[in-house]
C-alpha atoms as a PDB file:
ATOM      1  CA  UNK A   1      69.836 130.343 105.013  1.00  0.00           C
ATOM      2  CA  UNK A   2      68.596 127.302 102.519  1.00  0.00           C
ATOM      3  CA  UNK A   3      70.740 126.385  99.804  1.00  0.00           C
ATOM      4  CA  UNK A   4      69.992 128.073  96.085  1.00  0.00           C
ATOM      5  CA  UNK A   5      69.819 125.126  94.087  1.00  0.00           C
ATOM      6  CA  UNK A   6      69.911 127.125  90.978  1.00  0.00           C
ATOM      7  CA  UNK A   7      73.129 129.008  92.110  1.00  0.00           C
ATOM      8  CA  UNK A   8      74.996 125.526  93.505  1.00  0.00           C
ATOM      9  CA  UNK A   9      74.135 123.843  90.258  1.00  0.00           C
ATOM     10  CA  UNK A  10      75.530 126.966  88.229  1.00  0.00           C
ATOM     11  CA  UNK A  11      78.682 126.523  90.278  1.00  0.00           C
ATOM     12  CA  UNK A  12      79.179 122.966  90.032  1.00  0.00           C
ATOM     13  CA  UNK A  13      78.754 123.361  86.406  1.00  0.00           C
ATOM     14  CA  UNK A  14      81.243 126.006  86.111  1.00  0.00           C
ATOM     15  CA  UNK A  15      83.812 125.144  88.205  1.00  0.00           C
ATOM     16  CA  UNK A  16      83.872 121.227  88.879  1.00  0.00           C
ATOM     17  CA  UNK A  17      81.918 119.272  85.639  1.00  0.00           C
ATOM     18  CA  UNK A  18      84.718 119.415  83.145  1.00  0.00           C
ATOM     19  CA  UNK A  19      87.914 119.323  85.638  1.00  0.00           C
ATOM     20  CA  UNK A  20      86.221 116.209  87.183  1.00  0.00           C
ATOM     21  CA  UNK A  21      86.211 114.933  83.516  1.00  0.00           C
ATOM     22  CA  UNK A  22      89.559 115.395  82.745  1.00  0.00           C
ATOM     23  CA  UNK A  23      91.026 113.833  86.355  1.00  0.00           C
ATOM     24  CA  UNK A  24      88.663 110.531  85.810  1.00  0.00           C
ATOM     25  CA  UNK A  25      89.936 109.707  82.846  1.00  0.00           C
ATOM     26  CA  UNK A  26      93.090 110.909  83.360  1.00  0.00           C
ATOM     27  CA  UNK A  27      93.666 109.033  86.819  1.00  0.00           C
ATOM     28  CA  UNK A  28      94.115 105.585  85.925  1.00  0.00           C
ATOM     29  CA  UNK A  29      96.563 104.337  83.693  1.00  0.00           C
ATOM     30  CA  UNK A  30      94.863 102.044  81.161  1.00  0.00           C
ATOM     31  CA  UNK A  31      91.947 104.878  81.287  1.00  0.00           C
ATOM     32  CA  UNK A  32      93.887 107.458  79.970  1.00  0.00           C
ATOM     33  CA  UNK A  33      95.162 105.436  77.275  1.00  0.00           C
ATOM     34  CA  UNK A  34      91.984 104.289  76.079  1.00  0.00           C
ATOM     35  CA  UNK A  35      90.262 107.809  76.038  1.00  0.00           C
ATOM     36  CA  UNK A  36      93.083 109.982  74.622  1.00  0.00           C
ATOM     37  CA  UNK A  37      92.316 109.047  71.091  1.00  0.00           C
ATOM     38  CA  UNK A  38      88.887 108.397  71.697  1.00  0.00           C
ATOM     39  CA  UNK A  39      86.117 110.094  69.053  1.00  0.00           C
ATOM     40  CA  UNK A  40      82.582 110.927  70.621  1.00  0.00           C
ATOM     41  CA  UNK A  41      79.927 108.748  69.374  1.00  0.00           C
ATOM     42  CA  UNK A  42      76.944 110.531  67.763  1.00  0.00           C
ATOM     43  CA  UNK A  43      73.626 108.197  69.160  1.00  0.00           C
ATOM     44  CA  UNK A  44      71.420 105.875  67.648  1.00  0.00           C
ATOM     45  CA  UNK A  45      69.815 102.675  68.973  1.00  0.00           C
ATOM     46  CA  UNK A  46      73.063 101.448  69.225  1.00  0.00           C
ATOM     47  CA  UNK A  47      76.941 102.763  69.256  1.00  0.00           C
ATOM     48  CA  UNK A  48      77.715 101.523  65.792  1.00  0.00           C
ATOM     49  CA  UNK A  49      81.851 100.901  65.089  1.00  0.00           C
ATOM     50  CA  UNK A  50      82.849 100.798  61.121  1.00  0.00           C
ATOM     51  CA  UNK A  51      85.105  97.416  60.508  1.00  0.00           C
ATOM     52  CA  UNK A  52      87.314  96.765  57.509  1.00  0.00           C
ATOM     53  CA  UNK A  53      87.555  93.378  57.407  1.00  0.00           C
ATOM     54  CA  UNK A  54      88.199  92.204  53.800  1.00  0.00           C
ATOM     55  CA  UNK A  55      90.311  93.616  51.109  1.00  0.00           C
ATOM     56  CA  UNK A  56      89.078  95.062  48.002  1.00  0.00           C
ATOM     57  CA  UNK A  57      89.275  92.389  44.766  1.00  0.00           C
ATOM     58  CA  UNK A  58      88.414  95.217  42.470  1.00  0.00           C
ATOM     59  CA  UNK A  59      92.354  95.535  41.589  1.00  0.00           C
ATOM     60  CA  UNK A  60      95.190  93.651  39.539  1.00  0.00           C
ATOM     61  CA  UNK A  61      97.429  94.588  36.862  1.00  0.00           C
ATOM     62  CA  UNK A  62      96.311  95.588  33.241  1.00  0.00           C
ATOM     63  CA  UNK A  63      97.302  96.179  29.698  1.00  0.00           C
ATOM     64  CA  UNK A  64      95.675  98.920  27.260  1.00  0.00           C
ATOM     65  CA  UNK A  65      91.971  97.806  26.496  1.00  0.00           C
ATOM     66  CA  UNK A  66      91.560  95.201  29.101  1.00  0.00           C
ATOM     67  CA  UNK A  67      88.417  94.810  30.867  1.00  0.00           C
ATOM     68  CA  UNK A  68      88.371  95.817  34.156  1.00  0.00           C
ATOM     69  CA  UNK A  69      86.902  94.801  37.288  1.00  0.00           C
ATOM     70  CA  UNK A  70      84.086  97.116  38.437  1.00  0.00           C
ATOM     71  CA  UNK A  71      82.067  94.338  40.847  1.00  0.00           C
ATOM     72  CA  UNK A  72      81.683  95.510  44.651  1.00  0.00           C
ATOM     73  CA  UNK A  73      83.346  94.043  47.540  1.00  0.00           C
ATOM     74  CA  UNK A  74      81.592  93.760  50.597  1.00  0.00           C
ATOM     75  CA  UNK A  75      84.541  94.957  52.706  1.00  0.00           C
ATOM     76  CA  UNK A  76      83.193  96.747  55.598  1.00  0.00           C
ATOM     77  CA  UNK A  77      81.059  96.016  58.312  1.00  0.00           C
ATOM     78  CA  UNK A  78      80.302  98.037  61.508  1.00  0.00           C
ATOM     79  CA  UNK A  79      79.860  95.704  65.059  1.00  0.00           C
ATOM     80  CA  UNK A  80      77.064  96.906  66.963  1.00  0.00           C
ATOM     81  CA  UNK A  81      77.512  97.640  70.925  1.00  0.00           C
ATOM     82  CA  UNK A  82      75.283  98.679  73.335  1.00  0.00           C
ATOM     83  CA  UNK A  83      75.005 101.954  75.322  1.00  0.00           C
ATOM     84  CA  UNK A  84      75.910 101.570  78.903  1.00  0.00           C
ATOM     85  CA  UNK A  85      74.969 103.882  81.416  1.00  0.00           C
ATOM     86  CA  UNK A  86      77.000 105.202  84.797  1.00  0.00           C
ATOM     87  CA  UNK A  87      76.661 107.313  87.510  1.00  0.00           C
ATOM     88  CA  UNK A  88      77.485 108.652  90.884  1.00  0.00           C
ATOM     89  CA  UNK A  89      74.560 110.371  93.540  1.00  0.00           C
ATOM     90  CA  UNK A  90      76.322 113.230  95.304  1.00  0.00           C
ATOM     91  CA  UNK A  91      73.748 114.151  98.202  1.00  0.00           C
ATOM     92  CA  UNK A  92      74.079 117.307 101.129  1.00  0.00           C
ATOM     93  CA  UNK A  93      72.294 116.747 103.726  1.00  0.00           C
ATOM     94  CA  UNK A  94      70.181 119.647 105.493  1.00  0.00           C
ATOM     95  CA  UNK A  95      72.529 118.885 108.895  1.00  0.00           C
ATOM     96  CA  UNK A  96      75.783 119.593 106.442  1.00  0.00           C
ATOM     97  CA  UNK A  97      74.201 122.248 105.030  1.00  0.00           C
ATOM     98  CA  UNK A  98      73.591 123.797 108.980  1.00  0.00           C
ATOM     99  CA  UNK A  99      77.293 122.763 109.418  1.00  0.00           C
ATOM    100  CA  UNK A 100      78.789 124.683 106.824  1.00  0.00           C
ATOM    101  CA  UNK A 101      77.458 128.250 106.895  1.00  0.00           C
ATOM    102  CA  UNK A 102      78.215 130.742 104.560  1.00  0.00           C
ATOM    103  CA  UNK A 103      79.287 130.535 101.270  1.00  0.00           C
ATOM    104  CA  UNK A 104      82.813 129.979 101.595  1.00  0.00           C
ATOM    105  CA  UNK A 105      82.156 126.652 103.735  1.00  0.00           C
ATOM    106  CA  UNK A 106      79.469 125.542 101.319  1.00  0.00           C
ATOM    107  CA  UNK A 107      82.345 125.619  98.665  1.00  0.00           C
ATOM    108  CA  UNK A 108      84.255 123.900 100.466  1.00  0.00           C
ATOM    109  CA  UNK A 109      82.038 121.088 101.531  1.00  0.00           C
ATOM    110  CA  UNK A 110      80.860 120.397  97.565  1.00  0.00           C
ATOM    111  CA  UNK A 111      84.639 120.269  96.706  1.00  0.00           C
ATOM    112  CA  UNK A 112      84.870 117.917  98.956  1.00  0.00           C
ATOM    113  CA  UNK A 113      81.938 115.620  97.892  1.00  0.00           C
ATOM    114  CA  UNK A 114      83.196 116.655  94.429  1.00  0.00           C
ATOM    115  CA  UNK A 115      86.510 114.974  94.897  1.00  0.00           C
ATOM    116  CA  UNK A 116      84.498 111.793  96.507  1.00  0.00           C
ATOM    117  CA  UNK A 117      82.577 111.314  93.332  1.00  0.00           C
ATOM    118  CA  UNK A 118      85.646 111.321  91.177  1.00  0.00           C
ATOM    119  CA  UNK A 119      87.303 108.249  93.135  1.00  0.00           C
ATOM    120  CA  UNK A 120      83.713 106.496  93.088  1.00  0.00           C
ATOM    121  CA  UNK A 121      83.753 107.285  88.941  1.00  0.00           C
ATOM    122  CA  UNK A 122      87.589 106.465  89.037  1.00  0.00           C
ATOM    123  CA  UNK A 123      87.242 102.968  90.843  1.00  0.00           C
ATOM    124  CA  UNK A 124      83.890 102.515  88.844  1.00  0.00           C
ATOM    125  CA  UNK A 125      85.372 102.742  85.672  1.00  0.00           C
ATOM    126  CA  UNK A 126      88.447 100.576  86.202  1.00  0.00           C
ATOM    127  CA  UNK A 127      86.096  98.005  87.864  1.00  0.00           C
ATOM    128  CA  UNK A 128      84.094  97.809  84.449  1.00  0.00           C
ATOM    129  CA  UNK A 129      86.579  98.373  81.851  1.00  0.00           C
ATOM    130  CA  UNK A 130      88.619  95.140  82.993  1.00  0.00           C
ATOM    131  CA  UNK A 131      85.640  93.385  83.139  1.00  0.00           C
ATOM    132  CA  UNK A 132      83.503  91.504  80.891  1.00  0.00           C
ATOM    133  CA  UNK A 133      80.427  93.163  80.375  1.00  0.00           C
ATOM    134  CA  UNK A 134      77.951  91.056  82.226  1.00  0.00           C
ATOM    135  CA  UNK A 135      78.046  92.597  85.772  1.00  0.00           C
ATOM    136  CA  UNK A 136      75.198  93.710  87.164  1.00  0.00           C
ATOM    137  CA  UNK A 137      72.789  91.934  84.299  1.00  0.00           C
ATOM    138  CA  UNK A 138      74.952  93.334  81.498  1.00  0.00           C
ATOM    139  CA  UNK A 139      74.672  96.647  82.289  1.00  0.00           C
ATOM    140  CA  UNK A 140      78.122  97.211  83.116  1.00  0.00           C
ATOM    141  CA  UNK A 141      80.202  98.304  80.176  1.00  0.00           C
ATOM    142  CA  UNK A 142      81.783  95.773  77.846  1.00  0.00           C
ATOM    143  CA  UNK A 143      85.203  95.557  79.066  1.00  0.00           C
ATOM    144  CA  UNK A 144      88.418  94.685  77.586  1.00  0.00           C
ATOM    145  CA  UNK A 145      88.285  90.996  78.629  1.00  0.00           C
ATOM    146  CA  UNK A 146      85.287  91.027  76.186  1.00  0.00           C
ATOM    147  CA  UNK A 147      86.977  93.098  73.203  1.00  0.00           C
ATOM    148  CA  UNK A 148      90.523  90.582  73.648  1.00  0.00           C
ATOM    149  CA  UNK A 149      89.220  87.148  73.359  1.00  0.00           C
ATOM    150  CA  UNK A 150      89.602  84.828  70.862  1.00  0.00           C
ATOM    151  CA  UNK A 151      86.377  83.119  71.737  1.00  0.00           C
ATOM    152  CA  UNK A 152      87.141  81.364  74.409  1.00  0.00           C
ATOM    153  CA  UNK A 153      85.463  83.374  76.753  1.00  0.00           C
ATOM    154  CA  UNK A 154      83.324  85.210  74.629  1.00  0.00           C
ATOM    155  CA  UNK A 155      81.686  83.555  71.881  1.00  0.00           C
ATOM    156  CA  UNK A 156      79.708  87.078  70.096  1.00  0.00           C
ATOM    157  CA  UNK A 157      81.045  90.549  70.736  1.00  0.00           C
ATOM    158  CA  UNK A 158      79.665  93.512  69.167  1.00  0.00           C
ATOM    159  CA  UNK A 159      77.269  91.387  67.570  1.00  0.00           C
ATOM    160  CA  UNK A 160      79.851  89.272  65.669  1.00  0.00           C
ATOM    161  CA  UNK A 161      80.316  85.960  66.316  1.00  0.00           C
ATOM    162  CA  UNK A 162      83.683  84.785  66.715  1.00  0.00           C
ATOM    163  CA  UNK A 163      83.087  81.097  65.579  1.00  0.00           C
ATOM    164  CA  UNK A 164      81.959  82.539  62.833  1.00  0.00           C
ATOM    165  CA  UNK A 165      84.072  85.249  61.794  1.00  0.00           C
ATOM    166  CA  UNK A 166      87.425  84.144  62.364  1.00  0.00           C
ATOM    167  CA  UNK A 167      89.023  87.785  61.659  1.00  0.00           C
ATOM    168  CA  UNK A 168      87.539  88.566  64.991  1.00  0.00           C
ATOM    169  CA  UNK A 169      89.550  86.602  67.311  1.00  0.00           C
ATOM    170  CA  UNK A 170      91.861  88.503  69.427  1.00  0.00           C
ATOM    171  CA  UNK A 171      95.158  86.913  69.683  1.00  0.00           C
ATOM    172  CA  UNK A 172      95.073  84.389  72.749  1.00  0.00           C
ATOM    173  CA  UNK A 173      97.775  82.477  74.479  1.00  0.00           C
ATOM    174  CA  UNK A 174      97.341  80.256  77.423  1.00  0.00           C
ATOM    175  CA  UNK A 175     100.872  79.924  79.126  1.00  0.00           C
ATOM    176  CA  UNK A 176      99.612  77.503  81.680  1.00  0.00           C
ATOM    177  CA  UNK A 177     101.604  78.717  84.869  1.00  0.00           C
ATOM    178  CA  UNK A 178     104.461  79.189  82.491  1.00  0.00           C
ATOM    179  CA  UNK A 179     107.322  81.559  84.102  1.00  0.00           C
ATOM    180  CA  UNK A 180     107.272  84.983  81.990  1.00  0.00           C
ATOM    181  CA  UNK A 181     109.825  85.517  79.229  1.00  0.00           C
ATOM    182  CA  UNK A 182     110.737  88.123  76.722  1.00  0.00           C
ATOM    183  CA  UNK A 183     110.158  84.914  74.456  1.00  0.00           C
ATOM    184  CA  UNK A 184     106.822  84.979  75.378  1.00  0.00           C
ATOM    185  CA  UNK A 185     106.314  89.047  75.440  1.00  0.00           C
ATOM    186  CA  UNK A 186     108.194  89.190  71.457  1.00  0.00           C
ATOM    187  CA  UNK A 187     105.825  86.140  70.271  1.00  0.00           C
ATOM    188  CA  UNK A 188     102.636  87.864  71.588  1.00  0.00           C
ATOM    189  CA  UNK A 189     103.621  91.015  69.556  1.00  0.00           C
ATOM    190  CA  UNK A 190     104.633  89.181  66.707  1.00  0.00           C
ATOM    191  CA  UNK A 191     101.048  87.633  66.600  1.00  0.00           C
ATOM    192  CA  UNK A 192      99.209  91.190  66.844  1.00  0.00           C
ATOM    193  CA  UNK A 193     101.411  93.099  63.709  1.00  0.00           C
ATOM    194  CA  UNK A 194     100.728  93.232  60.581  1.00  0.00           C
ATOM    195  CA  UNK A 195     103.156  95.735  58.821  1.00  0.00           C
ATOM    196  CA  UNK A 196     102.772  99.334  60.255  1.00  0.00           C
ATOM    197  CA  UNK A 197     100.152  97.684  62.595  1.00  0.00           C
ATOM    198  CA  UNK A 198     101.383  96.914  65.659  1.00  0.00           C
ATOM    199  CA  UNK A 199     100.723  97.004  69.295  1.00  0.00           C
ATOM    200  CA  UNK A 200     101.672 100.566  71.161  1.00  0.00           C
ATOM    201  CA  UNK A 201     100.400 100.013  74.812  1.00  0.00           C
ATOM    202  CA  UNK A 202     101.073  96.538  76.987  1.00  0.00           C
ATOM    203  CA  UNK A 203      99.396  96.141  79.677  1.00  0.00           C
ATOM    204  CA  UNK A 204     100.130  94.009  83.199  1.00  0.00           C
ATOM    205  CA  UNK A 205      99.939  93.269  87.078  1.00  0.00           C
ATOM    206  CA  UNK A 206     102.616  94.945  88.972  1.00  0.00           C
ATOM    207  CA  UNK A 207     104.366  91.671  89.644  1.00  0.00           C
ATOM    208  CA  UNK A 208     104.573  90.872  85.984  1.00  0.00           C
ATOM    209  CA  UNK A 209     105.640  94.299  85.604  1.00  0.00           C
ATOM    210  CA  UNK A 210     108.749  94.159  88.298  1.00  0.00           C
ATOM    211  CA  UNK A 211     109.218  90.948  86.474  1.00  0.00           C
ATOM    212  CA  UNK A 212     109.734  92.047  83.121  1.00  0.00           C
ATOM    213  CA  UNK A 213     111.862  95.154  84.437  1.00  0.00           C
ATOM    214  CA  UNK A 214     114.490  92.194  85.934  1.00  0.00           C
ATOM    215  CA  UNK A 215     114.201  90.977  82.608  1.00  0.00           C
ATOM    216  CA  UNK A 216     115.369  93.520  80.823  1.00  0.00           C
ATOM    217  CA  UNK A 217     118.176  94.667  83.500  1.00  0.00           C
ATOM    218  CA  UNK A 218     119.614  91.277  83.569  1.00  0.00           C
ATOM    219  CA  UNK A 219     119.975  91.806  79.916  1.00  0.00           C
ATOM    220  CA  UNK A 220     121.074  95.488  79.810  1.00  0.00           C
ATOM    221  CA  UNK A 221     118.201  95.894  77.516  1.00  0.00           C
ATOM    222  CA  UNK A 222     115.495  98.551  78.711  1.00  0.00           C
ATOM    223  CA  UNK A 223     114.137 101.746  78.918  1.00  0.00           C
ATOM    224  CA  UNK A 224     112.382 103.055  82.308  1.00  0.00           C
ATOM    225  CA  UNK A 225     110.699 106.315  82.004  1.00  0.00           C
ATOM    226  CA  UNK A 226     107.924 108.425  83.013  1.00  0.00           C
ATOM    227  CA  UNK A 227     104.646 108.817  80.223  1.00  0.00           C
ATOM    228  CA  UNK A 228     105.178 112.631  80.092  1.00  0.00           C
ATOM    229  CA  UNK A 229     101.182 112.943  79.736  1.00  0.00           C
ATOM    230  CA  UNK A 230     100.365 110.812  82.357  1.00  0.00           C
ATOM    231  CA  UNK A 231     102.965 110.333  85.115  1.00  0.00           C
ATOM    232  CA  UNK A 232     102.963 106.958  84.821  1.00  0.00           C
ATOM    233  CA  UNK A 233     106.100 104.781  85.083  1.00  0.00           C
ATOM    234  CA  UNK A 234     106.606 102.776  82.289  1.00  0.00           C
ATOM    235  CA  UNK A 235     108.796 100.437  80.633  1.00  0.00           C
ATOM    236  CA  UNK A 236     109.529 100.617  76.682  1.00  0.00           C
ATOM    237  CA  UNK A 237     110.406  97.457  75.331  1.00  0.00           C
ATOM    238  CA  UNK A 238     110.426  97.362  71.045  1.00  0.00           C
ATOM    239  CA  UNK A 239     109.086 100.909  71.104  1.00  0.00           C
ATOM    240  CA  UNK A 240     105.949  99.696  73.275  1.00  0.00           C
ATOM    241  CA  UNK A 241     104.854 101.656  76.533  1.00  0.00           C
ATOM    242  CA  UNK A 242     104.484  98.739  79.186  1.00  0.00           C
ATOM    243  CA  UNK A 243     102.696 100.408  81.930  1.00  0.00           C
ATOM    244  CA  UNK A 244     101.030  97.985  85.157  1.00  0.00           C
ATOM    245  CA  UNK A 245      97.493  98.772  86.264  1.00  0.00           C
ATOM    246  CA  UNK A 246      96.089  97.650  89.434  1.00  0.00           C
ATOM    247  CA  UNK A 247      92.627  96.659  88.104  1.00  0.00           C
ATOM    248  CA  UNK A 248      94.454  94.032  85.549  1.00  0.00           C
ATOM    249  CA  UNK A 249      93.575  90.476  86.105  1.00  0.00           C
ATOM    250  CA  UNK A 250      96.054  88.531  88.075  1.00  0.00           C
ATOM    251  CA  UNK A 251      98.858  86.904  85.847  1.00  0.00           C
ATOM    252  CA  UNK A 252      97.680  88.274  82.710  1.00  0.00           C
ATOM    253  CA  UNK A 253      99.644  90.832  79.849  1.00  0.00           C
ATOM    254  CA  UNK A 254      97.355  92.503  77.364  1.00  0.00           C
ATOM    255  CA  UNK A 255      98.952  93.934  74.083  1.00  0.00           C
ATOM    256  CA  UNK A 256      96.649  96.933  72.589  1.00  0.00           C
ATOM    257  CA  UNK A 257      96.488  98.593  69.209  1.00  0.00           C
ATOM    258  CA  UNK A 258      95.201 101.574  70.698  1.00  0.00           C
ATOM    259  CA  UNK A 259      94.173 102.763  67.299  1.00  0.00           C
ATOM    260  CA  UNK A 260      91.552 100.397  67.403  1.00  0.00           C
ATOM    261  CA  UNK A 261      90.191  99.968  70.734  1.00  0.00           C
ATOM    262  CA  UNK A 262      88.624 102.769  72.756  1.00  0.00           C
ATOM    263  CA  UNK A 263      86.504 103.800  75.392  1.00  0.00           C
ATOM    264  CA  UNK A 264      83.724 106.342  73.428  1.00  0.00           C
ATOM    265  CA  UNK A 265      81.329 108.305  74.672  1.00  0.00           C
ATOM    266  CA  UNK A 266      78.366 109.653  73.369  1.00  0.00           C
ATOM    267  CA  UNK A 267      78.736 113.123  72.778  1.00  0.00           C
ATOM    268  CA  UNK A 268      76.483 114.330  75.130  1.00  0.00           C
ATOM    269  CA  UNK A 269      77.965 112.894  78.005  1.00  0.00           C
ATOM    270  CA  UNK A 270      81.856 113.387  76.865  1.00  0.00           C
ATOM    271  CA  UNK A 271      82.142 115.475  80.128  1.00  0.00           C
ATOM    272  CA  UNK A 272      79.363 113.651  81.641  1.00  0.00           C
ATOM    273  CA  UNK A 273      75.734 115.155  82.289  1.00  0.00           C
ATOM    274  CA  UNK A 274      74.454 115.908  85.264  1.00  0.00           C
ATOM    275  CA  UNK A 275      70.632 116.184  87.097  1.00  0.00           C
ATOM    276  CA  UNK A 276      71.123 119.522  88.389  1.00  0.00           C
ATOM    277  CA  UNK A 277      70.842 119.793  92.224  1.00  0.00           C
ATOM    278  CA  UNK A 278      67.628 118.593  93.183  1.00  0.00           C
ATOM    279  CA  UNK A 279      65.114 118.825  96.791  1.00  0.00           C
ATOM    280  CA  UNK A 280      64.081 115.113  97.088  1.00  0.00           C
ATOM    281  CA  UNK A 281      60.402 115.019  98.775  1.00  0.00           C
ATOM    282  CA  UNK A 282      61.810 111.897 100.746  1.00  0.00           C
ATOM    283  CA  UNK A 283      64.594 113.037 102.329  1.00  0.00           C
ATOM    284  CA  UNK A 284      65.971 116.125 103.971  1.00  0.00           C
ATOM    285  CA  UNK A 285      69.270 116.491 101.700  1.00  0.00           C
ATOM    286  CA  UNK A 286      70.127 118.072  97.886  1.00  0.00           C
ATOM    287  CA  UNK A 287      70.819 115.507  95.372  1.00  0.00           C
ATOM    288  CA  UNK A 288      72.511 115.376  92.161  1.00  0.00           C
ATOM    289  CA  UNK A 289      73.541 112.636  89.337  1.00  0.00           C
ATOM    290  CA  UNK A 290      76.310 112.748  87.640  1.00  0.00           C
ATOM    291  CA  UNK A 291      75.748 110.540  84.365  1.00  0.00           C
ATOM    292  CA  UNK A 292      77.865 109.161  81.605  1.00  0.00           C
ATOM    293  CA  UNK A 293      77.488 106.757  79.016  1.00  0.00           C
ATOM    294  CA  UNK A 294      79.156 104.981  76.159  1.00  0.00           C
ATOM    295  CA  UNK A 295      81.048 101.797  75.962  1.00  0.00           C
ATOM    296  CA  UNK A 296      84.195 100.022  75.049  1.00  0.00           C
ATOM    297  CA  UNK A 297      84.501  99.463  71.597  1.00  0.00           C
ATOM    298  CA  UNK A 298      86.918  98.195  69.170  1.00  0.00           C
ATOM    299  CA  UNK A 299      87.039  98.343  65.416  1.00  0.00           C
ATOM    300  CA  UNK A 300      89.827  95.529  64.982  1.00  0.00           C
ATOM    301  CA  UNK A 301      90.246  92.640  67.851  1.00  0.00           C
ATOM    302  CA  UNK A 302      92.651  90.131  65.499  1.00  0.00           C
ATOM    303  CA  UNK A 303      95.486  93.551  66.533  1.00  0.00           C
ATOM    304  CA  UNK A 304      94.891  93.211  70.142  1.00  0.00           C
ATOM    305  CA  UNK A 305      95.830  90.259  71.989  1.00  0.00           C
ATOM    306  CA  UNK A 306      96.280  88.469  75.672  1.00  0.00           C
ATOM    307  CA  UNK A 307      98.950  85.951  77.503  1.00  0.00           C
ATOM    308  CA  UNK A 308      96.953  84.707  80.209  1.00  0.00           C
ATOM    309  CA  UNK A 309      97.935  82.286  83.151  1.00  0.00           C
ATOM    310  CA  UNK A 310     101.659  83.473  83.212  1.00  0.00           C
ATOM    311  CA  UNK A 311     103.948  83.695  86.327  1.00  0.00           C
ATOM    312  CA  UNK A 312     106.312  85.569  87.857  1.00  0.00           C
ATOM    313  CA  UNK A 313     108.349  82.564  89.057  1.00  0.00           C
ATOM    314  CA  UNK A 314     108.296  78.928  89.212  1.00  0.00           C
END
């Protein structure tokens, strides 16, 4: 008996859509992070992110009649980032479909291609979010090696230029093959606070990870545990989660505000969209799309910063 399309679309809906959400984002450890306090972007030509970038000179002390100062300060902007679009084909073919008779085996064969598409989204979005933004023509989304740069790399990011606007330089240190040190780790932090704001999230290879755990043991000075809400191992060092992600550059350590950098989506696609399953005239096979889109943004890149070029030994 053919496939209902209608029916296996209602299911996938029902049943796979949101859980395949919720395991994408909450696979990968930088991922999670970045999407946990992320807010759903509304539309618009393009995703617009409010900046405060200057303080307000409409203040000072006063006595009884004194004048006092009404004039405007131009004290926020908003940088201006692009949407960027994903997705994922999951196709049946009419042999599969003769294969898997019955109802129960057709349930089990789109859980299967269900759980295929989440470690092509998985991969997908790790690929892109420690990139740059300009795979694939600039399509891809506008990673975090584009939102922490001082300039160096990246000249103009969410429409700001750098040169420009000094504020938005990310902090940026080139240790030039330098062996890692907790010298090097309490500088870095040092350079992204600013009173209450500091970084909560460091991120690293696994070797620079190891490394910084023999750090700390040598010294008697850390705290290994597992992120409750992620299962992730993790290191706290000043009150920071150090966590190692596979998709980080080689011998590189990023230090995130996550208060201010975030992967949003547009509120549509939060869960992602998808095309329904569909009878291509070309082919004999059910297709859907699974769509999402959004982008890496960040509303303050002087709090997030990078060591770059750093070892794990001499």
């Amino acid at each position: 008996m053919a496939l209902n399309y209608d029916a296996l679309t209602a299911t996938t809906r029902k049943y796979y859509m949101k859980p395949l959400a919720d395991n994408v984002f909450n696979d990968l450890p930088t991922l999670r992070y970045f999407t946990r306090k992320a807010k759903a972007a509304p539309g618009g030509e393009k995703l617009v992110q409010p900046l405060i970038y200057a303080k307000n000179e409409a203040r000072g002390s006063f006595r009884g009649y004194d004048v006092l100062q009404v004039a405007p300060t131009d004290e926020l902007t908003a940088a201006e980032y692009d949407w960027k679009q994903l997705y994922v084909t999951i196709t049946i073919s009419d042999l599969e479909e003769a294969q898997n008779r019955g109802d129960l085996a057709v349930l089990n064969l789109l859980e299967s291609k269900m759980e295929v598409a989440r470690l092509s989204l998985s991969d997908m979005f790790s690929e892109q979010l420690w990139g740059d933004g300009t795979g694939n023509n600039g399509k891809d989304i506008t990673g975090i090696q584009a939102a922490v740069d001082d300039g160096t790399n990246v000249a103009i990011y969410g429409g700001i230029n750098r040169g420009t606007y000094t504020w938005w330089k990310s902090q940026y240190f080139d240790a030039q093959n330098s062996v890692l040190s907790l010298g090097m780790i309490n500088s870095m932090i040092t350079r992204c606070t600013d009173g209450s704001e500091r970084p909560d999230l460091i991120v690293t290879t696994p070797d620079l990870w190891d490394k910084l755990w023999e750090l700390l043991q040598t010294q008697q000075r850390y705290e290994a545990v597992q992120v409750a809400d992620t299962g992730f191992d993790k290191i706290k060092f000043r009150g920071i989660d150090v966590i190692f992600d596979r998709h980080c550059p080689d011998n590189t350590m990023w230090f995130f505000n996550t208060k201010h950098i975030s992967l949003r989506p547009h509120v549509d696609y939060k869960n992602f969209k998808d095309s329904g399953w569909k009878k291509p005239i070309n082919q004999a096979a059910a297709v859907m799309q699974i769509f999402w889109m959004g982008n890496l943004t960040s509303s303050n890149c002087r709090r997030q910063g990078v060591i770059k070029k750093v070892k794990t030994s001499a």
